[in-house]
Protein backbone atom coordinates (compact mmCIF):
# COMPACT_ATOMS: atom_id res chain seq x y z
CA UNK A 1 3.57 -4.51 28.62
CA UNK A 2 2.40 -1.49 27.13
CA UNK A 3 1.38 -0.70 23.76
CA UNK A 4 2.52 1.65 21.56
CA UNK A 5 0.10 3.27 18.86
CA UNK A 6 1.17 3.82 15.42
CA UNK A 7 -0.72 5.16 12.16
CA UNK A 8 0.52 4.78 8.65
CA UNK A 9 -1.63 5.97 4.95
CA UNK A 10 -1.48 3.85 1.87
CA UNK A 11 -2.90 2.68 -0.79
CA UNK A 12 -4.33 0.65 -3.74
CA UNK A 13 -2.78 2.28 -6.97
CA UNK A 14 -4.55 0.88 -9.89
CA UNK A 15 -4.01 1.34 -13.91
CA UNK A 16 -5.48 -0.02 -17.01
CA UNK A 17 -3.02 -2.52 -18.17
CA UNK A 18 -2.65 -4.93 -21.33
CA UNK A 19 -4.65 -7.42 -19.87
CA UNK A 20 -7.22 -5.36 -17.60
CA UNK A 21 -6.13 -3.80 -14.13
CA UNK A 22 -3.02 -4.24 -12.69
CA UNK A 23 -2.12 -3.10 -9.21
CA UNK A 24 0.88 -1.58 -7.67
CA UNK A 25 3.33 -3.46 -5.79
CA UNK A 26 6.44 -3.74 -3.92
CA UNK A 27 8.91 -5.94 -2.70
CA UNK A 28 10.43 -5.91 0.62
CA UNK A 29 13.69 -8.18 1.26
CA UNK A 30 13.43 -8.21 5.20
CA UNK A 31 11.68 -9.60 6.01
CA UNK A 32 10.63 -11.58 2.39
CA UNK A 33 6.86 -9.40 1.23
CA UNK A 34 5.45 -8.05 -1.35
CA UNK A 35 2.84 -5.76 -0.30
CA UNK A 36 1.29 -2.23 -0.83
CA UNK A 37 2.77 0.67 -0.72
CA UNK A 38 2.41 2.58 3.01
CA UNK A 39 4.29 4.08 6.04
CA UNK A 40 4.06 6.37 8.85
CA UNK A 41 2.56 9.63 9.00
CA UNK A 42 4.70 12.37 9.89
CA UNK A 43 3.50 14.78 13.01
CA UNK A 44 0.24 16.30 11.90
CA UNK A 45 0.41 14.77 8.35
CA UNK A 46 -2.95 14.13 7.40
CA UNK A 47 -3.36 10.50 6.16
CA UNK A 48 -3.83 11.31 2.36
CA UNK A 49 -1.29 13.49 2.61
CA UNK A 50 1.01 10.90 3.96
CA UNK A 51 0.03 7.98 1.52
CA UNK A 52 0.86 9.90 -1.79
CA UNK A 53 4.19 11.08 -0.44
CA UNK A 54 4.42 7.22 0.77
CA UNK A 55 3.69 5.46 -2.42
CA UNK A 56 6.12 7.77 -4.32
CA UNK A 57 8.47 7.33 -1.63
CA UNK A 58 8.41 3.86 -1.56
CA UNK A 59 7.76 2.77 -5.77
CA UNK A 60 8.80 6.16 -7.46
CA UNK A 61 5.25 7.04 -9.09
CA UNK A 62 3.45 9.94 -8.07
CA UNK A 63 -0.45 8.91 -7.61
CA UNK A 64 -3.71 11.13 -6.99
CA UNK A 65 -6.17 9.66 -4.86
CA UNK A 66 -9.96 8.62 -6.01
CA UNK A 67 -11.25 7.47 -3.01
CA UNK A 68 -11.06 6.33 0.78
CA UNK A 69 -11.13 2.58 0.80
CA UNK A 70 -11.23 2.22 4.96
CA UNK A 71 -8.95 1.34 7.47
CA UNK A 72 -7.29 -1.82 8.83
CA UNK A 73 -5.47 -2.36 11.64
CA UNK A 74 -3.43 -5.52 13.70
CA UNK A 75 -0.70 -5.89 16.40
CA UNK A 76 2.72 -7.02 16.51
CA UNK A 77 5.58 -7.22 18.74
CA UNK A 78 9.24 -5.85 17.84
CA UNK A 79 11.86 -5.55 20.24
CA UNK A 80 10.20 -6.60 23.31
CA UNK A 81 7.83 -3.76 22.47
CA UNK A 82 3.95 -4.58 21.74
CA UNK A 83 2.43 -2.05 18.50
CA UNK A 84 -1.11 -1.31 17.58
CA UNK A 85 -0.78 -0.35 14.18
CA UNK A 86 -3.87 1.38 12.26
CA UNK A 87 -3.75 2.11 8.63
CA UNK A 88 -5.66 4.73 6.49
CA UNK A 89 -6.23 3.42 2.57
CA UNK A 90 -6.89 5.00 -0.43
CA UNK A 91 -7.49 4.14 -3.93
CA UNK A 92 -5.40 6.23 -6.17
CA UNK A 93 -4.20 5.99 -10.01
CA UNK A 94 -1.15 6.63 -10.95
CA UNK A 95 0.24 10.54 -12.67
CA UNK A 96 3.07 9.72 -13.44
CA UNK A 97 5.63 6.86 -14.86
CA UNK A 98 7.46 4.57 -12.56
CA UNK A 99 11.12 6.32 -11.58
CA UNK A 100 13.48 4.81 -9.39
CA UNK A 101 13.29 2.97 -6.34
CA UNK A 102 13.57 5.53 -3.60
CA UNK A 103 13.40 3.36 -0.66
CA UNK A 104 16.06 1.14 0.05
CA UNK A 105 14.16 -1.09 2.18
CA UNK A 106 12.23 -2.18 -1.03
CA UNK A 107 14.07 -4.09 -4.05
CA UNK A 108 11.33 -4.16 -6.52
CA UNK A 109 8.17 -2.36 -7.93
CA UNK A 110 5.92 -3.87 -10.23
CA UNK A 111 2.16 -3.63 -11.93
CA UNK A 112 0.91 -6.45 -11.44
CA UNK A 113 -2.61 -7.76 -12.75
CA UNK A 114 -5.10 -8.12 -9.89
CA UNK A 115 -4.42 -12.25 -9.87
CA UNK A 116 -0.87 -12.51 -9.42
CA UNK A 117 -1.30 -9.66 -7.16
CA UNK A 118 -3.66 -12.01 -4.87
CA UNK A 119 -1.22 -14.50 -4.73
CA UNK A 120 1.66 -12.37 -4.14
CA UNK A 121 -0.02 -10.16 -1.77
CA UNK A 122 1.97 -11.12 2.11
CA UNK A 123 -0.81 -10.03 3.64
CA UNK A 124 -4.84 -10.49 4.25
CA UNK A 125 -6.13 -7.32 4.95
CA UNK A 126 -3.77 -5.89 1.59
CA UNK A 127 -5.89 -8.07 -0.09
CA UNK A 128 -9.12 -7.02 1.21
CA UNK A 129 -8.12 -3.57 0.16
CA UNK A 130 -7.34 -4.50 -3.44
CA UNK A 131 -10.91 -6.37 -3.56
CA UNK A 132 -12.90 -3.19 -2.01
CA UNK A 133 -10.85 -0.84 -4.77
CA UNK A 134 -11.99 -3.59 -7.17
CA UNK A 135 -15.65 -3.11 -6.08
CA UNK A 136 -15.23 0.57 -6.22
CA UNK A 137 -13.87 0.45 -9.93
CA UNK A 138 -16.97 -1.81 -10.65
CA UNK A 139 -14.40 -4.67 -11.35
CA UNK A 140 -13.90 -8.20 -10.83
CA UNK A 141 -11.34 -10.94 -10.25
């Protein structure tokens, strides 16, 4: 079977909330996961480029990035295909309000502080990105 590359950009959107930082999330229905906001790069996109027009895209709030956090990467299957998926993150804060959901493969958007964002968080390697834009702020848990 062969494998298919992809490459999305994303990132960890952070803001000064009532309680300390909360993080940007949102919620996809199909499958069930709340996660951070990313997606694909368009041809010759670069990846910052991509992952500010993706997190507006996606939660309605236009970010500017601060940093590169790194980049993660895993595998899946889909439709009898196999995909190598790489992903480009940055840590951003936020320029504007929330709007409206733009995506409709996302029901919800939320700030969340960094805690409940842990345990909401679908995935391990979203996490790890939230902790390293943690470190970066000079913040902790």
């Amino acid at each position: 079977m062969s494998v298919h590359e992809l490459h999305s950009a994303g990132g960890v959107v952070l803001r000064v909330g009532a309680a300390g930082l909360d993080v940007l999330l949102v919620h996809m229905t199909d499958p069930d996961q709340w996660r951070l906001p990313k997606g694909k790069l368009r041809r010759e996109e670069p990846a910052a480029v991509a992952a500010v027009r993706e997190i507006r895209e996606e939660s309605g709030v236009l970010a500017e990035i601060l940093s590169p956090l790194g980049e993660t990467e895993h595998s899946f299957t889909q439709d009898a295909h196999r995909y190598r998926k790489g992903v480009t993150w940055f840590l951003l804060r936020p320029v504007s309000p929330m709007t409206a959901l733009a995506d409709p493969d996302f029901d919800q958007v939320a700030w969340m502080p960094i805690d409940e964002a842990f345990a909401r968080l679908t995935f391990e390697n979203e996490r790890s990105m939230v902790s390293r834009a943690m470190d970066l702020c000079g913040a902790s848990r």
